[in-house]
C-alpha atoms as a PDB file:
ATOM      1  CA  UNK A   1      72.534  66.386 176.111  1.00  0.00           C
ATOM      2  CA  UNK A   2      71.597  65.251 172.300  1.00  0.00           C
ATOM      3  CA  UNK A   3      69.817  61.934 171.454  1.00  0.00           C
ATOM      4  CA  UNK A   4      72.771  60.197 171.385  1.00  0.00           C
ATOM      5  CA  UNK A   5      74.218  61.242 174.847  1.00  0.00           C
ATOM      6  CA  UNK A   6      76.676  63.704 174.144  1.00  0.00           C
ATOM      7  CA  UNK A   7      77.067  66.956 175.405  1.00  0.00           C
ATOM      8  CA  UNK A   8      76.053  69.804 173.494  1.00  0.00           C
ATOM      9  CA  UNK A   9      77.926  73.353 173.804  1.00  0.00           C
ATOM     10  CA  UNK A  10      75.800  76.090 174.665  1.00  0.00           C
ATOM     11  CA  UNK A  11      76.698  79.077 173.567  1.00  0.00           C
ATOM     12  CA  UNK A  12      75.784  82.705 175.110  1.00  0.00           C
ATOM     13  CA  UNK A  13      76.328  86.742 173.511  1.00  0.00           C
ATOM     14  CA  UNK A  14      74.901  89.921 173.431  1.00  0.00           C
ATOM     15  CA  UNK A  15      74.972  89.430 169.386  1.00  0.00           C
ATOM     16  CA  UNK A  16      74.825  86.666 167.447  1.00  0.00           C
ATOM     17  CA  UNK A  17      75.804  86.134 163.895  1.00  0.00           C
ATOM     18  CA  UNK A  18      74.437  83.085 162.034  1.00  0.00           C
ATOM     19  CA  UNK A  19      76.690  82.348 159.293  1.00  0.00           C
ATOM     20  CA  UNK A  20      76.547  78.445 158.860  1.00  0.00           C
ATOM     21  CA  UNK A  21      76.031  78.307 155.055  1.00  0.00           C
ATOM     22  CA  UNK A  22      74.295  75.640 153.313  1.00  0.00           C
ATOM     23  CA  UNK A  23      74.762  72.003 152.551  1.00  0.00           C
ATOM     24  CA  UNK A  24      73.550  70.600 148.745  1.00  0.00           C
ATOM     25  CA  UNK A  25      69.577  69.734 148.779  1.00  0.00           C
ATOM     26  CA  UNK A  26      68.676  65.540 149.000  1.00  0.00           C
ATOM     27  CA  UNK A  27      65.609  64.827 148.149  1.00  0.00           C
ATOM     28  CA  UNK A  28      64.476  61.302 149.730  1.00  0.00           C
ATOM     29  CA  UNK A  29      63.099  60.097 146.756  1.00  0.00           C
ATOM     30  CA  UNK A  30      66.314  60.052 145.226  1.00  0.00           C
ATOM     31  CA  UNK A  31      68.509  57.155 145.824  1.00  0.00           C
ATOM     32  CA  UNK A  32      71.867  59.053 146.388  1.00  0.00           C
ATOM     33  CA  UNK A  33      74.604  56.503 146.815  1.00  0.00           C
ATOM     34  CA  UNK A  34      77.392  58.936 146.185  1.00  0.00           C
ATOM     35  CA  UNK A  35      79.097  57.236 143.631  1.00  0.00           C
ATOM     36  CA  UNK A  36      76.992  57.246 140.822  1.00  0.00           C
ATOM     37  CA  UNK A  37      74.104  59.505 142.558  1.00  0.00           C
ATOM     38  CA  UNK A  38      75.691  62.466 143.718  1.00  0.00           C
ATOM     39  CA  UNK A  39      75.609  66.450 144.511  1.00  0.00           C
ATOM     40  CA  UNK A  40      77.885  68.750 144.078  1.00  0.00           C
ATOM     41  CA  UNK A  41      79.126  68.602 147.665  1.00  0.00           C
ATOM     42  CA  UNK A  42      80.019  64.655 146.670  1.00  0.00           C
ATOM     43  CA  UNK A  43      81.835  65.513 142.961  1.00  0.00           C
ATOM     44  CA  UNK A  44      85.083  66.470 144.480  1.00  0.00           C
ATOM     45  CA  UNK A  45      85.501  62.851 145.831  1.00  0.00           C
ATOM     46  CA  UNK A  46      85.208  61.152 142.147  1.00  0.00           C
ATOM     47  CA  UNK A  47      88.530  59.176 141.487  1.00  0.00           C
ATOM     48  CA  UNK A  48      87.890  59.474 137.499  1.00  0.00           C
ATOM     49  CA  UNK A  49      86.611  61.841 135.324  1.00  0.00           C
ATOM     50  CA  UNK A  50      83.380  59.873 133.931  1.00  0.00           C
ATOM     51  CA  UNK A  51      82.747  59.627 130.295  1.00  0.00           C
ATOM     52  CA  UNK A  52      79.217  60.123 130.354  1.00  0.00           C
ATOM     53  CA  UNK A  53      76.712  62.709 133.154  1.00  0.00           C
ATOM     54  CA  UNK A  54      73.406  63.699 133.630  1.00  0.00           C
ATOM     55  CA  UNK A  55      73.055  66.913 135.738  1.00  0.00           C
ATOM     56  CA  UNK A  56      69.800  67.780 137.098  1.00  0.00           C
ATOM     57  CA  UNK A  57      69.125  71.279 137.502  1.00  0.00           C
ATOM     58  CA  UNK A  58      70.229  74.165 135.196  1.00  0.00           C
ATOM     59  CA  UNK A  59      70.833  76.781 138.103  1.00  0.00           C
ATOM     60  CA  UNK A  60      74.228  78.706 139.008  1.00  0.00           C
ATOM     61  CA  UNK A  61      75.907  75.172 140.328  1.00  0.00           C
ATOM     62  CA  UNK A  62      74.638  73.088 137.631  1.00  0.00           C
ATOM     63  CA  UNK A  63      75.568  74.838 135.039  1.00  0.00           C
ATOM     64  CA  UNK A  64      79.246  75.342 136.442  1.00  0.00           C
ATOM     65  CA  UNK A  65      79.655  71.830 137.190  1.00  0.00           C
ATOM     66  CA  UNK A  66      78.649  70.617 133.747  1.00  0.00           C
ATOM     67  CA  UNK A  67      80.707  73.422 131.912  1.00  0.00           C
ATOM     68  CA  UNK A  68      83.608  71.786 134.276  1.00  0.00           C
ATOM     69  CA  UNK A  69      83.149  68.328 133.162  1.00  0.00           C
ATOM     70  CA  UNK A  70      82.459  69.136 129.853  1.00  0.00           C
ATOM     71  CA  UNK A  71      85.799  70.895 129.318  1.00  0.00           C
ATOM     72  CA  UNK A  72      87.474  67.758 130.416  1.00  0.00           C
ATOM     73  CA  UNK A  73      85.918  65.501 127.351  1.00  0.00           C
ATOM     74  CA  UNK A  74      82.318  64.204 129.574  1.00  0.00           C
ATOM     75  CA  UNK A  75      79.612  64.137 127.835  1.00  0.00           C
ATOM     76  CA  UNK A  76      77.308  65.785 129.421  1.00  0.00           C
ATOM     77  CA  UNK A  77      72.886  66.106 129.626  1.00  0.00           C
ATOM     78  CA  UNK A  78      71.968  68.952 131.465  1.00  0.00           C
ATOM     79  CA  UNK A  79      68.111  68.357 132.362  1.00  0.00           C
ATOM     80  CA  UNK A  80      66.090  71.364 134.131  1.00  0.00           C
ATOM     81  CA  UNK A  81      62.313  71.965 133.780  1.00  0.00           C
ATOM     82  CA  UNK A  82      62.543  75.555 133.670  1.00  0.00           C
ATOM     83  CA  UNK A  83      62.873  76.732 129.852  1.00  0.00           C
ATOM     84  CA  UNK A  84      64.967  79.667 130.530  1.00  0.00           C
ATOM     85  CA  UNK A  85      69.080  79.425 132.072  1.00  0.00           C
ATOM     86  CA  UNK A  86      69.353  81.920 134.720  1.00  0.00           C
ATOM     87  CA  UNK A  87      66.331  84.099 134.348  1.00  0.00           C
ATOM     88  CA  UNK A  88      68.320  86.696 136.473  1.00  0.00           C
ATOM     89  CA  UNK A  89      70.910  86.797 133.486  1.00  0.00           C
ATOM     90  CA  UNK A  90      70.688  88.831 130.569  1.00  0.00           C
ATOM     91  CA  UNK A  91      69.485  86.781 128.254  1.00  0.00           C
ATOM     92  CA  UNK A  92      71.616  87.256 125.024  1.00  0.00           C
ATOM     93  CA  UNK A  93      74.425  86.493 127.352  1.00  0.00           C
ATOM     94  CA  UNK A  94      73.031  83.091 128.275  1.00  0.00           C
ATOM     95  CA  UNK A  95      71.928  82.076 125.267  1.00  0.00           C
ATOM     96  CA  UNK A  96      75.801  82.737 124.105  1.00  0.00           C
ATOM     97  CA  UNK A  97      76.671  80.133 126.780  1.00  0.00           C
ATOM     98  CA  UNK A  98      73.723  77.839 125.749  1.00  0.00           C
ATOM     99  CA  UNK A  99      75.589  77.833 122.219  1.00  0.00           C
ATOM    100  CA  UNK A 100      79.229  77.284 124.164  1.00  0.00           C
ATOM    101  CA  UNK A 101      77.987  74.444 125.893  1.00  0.00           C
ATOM    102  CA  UNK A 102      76.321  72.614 122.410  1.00  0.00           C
ATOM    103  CA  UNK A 103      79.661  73.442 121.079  1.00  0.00           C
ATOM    104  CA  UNK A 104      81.211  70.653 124.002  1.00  0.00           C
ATOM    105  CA  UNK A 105      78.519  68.193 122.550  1.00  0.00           C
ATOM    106  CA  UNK A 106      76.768  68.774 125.606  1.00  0.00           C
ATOM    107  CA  UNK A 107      72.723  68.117 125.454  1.00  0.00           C
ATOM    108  CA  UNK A 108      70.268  70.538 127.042  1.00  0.00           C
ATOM    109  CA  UNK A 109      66.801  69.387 127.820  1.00  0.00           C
ATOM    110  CA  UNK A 110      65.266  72.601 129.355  1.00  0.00           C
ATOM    111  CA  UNK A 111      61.256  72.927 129.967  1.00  0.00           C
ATOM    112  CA  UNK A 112      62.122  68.844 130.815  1.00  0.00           C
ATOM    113  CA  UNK A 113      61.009  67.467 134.442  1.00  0.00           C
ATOM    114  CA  UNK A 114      62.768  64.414 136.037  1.00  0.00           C
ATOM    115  CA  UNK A 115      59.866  61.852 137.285  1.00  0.00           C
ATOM    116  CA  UNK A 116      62.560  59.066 138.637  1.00  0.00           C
ATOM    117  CA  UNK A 117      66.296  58.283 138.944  1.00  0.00           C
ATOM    118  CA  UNK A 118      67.428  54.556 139.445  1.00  0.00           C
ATOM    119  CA  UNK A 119      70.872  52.650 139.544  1.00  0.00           C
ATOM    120  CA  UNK A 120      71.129  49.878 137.264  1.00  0.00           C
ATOM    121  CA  UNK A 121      72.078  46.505 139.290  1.00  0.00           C
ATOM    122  CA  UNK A 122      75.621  46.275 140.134  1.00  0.00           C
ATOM    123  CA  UNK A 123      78.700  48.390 141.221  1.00  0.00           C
ATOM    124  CA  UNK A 124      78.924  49.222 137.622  1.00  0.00           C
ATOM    125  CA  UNK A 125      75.676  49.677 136.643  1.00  0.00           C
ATOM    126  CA  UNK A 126      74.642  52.915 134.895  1.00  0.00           C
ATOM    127  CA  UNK A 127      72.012  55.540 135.904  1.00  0.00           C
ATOM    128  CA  UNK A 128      68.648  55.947 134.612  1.00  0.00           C
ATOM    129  CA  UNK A 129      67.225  59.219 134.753  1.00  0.00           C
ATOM    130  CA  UNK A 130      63.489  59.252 133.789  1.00  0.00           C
ATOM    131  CA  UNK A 131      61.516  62.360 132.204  1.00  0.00           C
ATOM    132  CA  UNK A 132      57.883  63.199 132.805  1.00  0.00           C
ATOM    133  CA  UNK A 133      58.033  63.499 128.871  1.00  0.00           C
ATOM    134  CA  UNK A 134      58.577  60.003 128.094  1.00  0.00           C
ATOM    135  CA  UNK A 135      61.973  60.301 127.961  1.00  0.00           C
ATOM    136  CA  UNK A 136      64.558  58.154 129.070  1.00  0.00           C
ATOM    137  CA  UNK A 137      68.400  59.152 129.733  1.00  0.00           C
ATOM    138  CA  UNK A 138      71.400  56.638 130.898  1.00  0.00           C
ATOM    139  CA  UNK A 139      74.647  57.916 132.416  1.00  0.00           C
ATOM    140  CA  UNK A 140      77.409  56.816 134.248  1.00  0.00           C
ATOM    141  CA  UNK A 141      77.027  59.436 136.928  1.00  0.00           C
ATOM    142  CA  UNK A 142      73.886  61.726 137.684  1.00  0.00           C
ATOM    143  CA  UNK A 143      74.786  65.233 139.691  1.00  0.00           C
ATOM    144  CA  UNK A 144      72.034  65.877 141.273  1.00  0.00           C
ATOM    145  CA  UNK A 145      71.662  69.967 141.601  1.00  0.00           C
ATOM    146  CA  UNK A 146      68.365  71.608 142.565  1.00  0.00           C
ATOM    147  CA  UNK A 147      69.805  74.364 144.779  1.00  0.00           C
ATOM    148  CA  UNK A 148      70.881  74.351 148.380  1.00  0.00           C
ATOM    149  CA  UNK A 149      69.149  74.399 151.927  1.00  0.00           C
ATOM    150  CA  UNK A 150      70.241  76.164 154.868  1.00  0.00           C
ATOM    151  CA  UNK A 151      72.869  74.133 157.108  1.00  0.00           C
ATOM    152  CA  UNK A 152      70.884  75.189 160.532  1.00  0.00           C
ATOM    153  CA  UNK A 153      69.388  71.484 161.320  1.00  0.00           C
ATOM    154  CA  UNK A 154      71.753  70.877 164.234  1.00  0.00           C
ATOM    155  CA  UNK A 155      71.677  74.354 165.782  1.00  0.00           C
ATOM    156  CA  UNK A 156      68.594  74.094 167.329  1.00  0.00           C
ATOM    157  CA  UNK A 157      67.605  77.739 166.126  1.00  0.00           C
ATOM    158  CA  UNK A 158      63.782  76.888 167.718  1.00  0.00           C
ATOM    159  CA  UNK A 159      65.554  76.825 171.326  1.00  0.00           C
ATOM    160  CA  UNK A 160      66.308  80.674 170.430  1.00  0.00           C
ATOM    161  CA  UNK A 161      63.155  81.583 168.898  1.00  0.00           C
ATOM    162  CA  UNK A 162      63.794  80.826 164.921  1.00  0.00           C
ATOM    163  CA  UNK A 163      62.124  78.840 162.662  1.00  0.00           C
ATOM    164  CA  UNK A 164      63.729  77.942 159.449  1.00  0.00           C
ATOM    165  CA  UNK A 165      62.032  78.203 156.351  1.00  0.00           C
ATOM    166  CA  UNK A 166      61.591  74.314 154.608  1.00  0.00           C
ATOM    167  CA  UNK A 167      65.081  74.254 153.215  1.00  0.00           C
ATOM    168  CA  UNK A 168      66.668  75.436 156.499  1.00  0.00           C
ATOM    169  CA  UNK A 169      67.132  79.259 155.332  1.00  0.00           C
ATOM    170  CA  UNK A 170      66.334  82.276 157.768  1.00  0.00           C
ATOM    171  CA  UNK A 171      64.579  85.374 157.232  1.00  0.00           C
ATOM    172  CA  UNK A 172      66.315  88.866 157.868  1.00  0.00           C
ATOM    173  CA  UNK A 173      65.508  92.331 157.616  1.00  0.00           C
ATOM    174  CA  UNK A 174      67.128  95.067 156.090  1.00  0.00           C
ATOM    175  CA  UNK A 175      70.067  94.943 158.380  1.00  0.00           C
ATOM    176  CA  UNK A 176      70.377  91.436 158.871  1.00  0.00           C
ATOM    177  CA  UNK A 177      68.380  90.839 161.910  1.00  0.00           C
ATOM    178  CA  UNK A 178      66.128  87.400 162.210  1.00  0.00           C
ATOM    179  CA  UNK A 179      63.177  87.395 163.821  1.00  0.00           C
ATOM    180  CA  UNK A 180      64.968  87.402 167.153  1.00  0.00           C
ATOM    181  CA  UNK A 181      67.084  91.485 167.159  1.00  0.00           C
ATOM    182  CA  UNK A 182      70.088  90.418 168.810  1.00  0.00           C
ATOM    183  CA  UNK A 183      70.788  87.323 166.220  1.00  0.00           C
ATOM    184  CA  UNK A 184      71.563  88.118 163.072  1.00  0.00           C
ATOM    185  CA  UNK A 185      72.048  85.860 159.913  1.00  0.00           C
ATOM    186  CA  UNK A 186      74.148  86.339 157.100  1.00  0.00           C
ATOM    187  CA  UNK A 187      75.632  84.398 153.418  1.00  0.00           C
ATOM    188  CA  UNK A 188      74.167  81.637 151.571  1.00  0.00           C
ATOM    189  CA  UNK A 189      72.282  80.699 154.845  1.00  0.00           C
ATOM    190  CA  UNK A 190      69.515  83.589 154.080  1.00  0.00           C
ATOM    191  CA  UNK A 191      69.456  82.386 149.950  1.00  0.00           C
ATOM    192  CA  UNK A 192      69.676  84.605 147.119  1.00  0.00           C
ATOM    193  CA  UNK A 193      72.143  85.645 145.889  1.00  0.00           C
ATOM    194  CA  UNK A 194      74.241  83.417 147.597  1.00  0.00           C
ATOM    195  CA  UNK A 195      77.306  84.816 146.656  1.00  0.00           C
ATOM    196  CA  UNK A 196      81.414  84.446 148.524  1.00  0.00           C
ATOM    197  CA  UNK A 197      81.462  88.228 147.770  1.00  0.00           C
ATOM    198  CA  UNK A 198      77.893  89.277 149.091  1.00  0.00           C
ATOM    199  CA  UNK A 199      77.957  86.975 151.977  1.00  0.00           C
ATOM    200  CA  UNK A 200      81.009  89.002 153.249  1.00  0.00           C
ATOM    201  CA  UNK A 201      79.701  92.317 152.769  1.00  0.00           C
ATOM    202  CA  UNK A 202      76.639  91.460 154.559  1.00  0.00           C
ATOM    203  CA  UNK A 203      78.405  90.555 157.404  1.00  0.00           C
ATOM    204  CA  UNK A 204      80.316  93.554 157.155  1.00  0.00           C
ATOM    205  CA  UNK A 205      76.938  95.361 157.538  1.00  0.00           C
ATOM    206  CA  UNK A 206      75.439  93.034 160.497  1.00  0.00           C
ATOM    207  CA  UNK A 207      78.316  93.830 162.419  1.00  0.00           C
ATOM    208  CA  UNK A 208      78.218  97.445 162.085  1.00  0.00           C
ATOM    209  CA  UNK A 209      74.532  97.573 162.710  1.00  0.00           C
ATOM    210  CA  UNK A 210      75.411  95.525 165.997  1.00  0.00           C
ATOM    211  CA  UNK A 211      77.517  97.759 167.501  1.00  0.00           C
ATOM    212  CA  UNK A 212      76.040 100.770 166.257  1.00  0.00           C
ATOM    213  CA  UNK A 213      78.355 101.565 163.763  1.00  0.00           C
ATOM    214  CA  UNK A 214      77.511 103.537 160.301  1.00  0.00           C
ATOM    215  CA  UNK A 215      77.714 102.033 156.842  1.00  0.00           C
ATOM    216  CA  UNK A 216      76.841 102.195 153.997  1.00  0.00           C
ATOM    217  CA  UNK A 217      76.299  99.719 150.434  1.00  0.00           C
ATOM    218  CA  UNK A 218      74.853  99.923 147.523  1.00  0.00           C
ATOM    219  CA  UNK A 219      73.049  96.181 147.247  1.00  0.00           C
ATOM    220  CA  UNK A 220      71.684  97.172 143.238  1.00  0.00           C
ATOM    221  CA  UNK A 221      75.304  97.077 142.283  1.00  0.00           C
ATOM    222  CA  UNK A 222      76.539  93.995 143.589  1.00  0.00           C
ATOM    223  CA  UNK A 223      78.454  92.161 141.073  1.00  0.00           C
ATOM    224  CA  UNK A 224      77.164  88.568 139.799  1.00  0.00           C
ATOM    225  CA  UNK A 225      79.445  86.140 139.264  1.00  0.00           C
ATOM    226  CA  UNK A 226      78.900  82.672 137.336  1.00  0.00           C
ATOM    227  CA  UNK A 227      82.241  80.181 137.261  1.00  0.00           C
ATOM    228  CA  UNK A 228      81.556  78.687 133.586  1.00  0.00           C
ATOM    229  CA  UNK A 229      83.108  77.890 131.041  1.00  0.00           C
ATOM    230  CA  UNK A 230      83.343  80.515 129.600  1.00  0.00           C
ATOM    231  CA  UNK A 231      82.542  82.462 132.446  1.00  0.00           C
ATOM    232  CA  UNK A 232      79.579  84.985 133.157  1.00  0.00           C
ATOM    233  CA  UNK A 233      79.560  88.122 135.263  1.00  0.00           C
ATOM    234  CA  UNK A 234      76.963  90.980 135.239  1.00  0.00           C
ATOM    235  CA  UNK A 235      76.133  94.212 137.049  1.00  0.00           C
ATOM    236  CA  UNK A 236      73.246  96.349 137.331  1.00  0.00           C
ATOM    237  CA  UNK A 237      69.942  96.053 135.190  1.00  0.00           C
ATOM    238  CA  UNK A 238      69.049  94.024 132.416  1.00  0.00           C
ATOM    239  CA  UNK A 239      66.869  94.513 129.074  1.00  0.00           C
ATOM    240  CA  UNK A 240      64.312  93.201 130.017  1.00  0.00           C
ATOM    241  CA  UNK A 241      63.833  94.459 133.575  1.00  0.00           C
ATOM    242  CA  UNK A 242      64.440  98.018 131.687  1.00  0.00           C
ATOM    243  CA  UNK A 243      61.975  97.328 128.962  1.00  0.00           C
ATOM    244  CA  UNK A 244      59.113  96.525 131.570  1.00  0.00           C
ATOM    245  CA  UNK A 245      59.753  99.710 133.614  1.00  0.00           C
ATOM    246  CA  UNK A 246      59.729 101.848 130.570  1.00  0.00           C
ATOM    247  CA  UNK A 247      63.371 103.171 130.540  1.00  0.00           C
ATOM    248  CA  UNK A 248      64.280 103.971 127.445  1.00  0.00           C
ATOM    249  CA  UNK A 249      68.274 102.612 126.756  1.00  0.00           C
ATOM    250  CA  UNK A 250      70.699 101.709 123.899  1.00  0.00           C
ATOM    251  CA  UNK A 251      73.119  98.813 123.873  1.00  0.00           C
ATOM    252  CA  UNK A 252      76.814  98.719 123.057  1.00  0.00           C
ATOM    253  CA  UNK A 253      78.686  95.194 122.041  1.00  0.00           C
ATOM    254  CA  UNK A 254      82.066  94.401 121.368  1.00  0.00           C
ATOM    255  CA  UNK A 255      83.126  90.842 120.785  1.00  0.00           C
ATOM    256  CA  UNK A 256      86.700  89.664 122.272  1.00  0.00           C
ATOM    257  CA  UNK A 257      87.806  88.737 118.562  1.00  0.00           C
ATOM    258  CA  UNK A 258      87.581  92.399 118.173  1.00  0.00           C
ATOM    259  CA  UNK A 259      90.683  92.980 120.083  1.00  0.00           C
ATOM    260  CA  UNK A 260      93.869  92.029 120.735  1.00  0.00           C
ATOM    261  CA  UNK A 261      93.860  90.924 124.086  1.00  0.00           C
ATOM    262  CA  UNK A 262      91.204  88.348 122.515  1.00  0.00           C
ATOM    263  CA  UNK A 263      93.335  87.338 119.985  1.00  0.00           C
ATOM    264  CA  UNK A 264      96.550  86.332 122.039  1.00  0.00           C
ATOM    265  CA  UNK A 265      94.830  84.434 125.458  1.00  0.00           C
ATOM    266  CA  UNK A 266      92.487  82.665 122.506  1.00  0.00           C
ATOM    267  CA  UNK A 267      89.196  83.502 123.194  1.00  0.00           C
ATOM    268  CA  UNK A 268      87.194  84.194 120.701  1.00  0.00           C
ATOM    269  CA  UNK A 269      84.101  83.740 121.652  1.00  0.00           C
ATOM    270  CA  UNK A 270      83.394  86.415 124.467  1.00  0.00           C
ATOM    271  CA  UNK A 271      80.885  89.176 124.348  1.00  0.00           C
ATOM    272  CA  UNK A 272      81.039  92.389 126.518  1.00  0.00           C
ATOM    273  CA  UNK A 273      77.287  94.433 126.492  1.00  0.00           C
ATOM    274  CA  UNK A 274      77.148  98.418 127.681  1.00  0.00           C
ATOM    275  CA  UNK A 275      73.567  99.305 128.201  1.00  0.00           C
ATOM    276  CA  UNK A 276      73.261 103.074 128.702  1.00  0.00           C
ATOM    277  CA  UNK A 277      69.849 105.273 128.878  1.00  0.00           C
ATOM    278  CA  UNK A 278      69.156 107.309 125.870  1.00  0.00           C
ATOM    279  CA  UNK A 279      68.973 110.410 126.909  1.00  0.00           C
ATOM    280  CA  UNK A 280      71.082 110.866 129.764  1.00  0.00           C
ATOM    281  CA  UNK A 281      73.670 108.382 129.076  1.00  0.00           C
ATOM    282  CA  UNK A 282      73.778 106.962 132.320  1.00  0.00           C
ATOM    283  CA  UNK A 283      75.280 103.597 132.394  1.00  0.00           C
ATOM    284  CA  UNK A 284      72.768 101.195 132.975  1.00  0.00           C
ATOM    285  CA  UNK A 285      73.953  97.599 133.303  1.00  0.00           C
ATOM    286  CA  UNK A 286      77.231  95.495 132.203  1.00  0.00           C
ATOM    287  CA  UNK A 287      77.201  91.890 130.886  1.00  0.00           C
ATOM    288  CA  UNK A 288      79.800  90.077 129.930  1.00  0.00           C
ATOM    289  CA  UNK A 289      80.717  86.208 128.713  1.00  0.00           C
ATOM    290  CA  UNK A 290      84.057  85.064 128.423  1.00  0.00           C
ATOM    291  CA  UNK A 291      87.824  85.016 129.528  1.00  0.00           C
ATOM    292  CA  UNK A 292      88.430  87.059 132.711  1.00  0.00           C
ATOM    293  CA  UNK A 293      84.848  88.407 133.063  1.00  0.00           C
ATOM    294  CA  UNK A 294      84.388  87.806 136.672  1.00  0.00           C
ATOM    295  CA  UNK A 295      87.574  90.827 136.615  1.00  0.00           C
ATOM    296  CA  UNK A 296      86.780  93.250 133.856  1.00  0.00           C
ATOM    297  CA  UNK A 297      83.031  93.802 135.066  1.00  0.00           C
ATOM    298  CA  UNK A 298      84.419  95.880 138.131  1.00  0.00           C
ATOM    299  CA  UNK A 299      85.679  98.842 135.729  1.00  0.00           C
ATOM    300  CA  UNK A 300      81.477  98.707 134.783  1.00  0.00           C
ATOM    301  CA  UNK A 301      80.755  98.296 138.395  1.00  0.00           C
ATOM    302  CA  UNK A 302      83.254 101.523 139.462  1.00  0.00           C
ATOM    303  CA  UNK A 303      81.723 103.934 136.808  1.00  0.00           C
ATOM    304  CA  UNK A 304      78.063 102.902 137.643  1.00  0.00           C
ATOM    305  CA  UNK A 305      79.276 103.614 141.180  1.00  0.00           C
ATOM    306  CA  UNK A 306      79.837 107.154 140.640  1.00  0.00           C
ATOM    307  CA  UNK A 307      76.875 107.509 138.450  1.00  0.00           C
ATOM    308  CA  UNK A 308      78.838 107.886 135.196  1.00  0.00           C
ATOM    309  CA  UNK A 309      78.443 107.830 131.676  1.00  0.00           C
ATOM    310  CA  UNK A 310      79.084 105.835 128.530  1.00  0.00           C
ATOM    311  CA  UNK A 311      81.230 108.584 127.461  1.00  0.00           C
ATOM    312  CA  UNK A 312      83.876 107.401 130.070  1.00  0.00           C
ATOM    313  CA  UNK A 313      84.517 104.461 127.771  1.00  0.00           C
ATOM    314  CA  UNK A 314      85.098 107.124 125.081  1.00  0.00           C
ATOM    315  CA  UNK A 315      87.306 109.404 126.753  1.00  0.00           C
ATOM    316  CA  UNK A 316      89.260 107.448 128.926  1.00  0.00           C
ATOM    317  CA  UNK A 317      92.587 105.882 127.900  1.00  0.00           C
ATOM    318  CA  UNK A 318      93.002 102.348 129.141  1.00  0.00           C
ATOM    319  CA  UNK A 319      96.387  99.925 128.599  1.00  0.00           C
ATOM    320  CA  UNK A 320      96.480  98.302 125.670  1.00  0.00           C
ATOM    321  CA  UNK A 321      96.654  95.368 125.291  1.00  0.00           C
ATOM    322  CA  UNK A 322      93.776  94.652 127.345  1.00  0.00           C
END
């Protein structure tokens, strides 16, 4: 039985898959009230879009969150005391959506760290979000985003022989397995990257390690996947991880006003990057910001795949208009 009396279900296998995922991270020093206070997991319950938020923390969430509201007319503050968006990212790409998002009238303060949030008196009262700076922001709502922790609190994972790391995630190995062989843990509850698509294909690969099954993946061309606006999606390696292990590479760009298929949905603005090695060709990495590019990046993502070549995009004859 738990604390409070009740029965708790025990439950036995030969293999055990831990896929709980993760709840949004609450500090106690932060006095979330879920109104004007809130995480992500609490935005979806807002009666009214507000006109004013402050969102703390510039990661994946954040940043899709306050592209979201500031589509839909909020101004928005997005505060994060790293001074880089998405250092996993390439960064030409996010510093196109940096310039997106100042086009919404939306504030940055990055390299900015939040020393206090209040709530003014009253059910109407605003927020006050206060900067180690000096600085001093007021809101009507403050999201509250600094990543995720593990949702493994009320599973008792120390009664099978786990420990959780501080925000509730579990280590795995290569295949999967915790600490303990025969449990195995899988999706956002194990962290990075944390993604719908990845969590699936590792449990894909858990179960066929299980049961002895073969299979195989290629984890260095997993897809990323960022639900802006516009949106961000990217596969394989970036400048700079190429430019600090001495790989010598060209970049292609095209920019969606460039064709048609830019022209008639509207956009603009988007930016598709080819980077290729020098010699050989090779296609290297895909980046792309804008209209569909959580789609397009898997026609990057196939010809890496097969270990092709820029001249693909040369030779190859693809519908048009698209």
């Amino acid at each position: 039985d738990d604390r409070d009396g009740h029965q708790r279900p025990t439950v036995s296998a030969a293999v055990i898959v831990v896929a709980t995922g993760t709840t949004a991270t609450r500090e106690d020093h932060i006095p979330f009230d879920r109104r004007r206070i809130i995480t992500s997991d609490d935005a979806i319950t807002m009666d009214r879009v507000p006109r004013t938020m402050a969102v703390i923390g510039a990661g994946v969430i954040g940043l899709e969150y306050a592209s979201m509201f500031a589509a839909l007319g909020t101004r928005v503050t997005l505060i994060d005391k790293r001074p880089q968006l998405l250092p996993f990212i390439d960064g030409e790409i996010m510093d196109a959506l940096a310039f997106h998002m100042r086009e919404r009238r939306m504030t940055l303060w990055l390299g900015e760290e939040v020393s206090g949030v209040e709530l003014d008196e009253g059910d109407d009262g605003k927020v006050r979000i206060h900067l180690v700076s000096g600085k001093h922001i007021v809101a009507e709502k403050a999201l509250y985003s600094i990543g995720r922790s593990g949702a493994t609190r009320r599973l008792n994972l120390q009664a099978a022989g786990l420990g959780p790391d501080d925000r509730g995630r579990l280590s795995v190995d290569a295949h999967y397995r915790t600490a303990v062989p025969h449990i195995y843990a899988v999706g956002d509850v194990i962290g990075f990257p944390s993604l719908a698509s990845t969590s699936l294909e590792q449990g894909r690969l858990a179960a066929c390690h299980a049961f002895g099954i073969a299979a195989r993946s290629v984890p260095a061309l997993v897809p990323y996947a960022v639900y802006t606006i516009p949106e961000i999606s990217a596969v394989g390696r970036t400048e700079d991880e190429l430019t600090r292990a001495g790989i010598p590479y060209e970049v292609g760009k095209a920019q969606y006003r460039e064709i048609a298929r830019g022209q008639i949905i509207g956009d603009r603005t988007g930016l598709l990057k080819l980077i290729f090695h020098w010699e050989t060709h090779e296609l290297l990495g895909v980046h792309i910001i804008g209209e569909g590019a959580s789609e397009l990046i898997h026609i990057g993502q196939a010809v890496m795949t097969f270990g092709g070549t820029v001249e693909h995009f040369v030779e190859t004859v693809f519908n048009y208009p698209t």
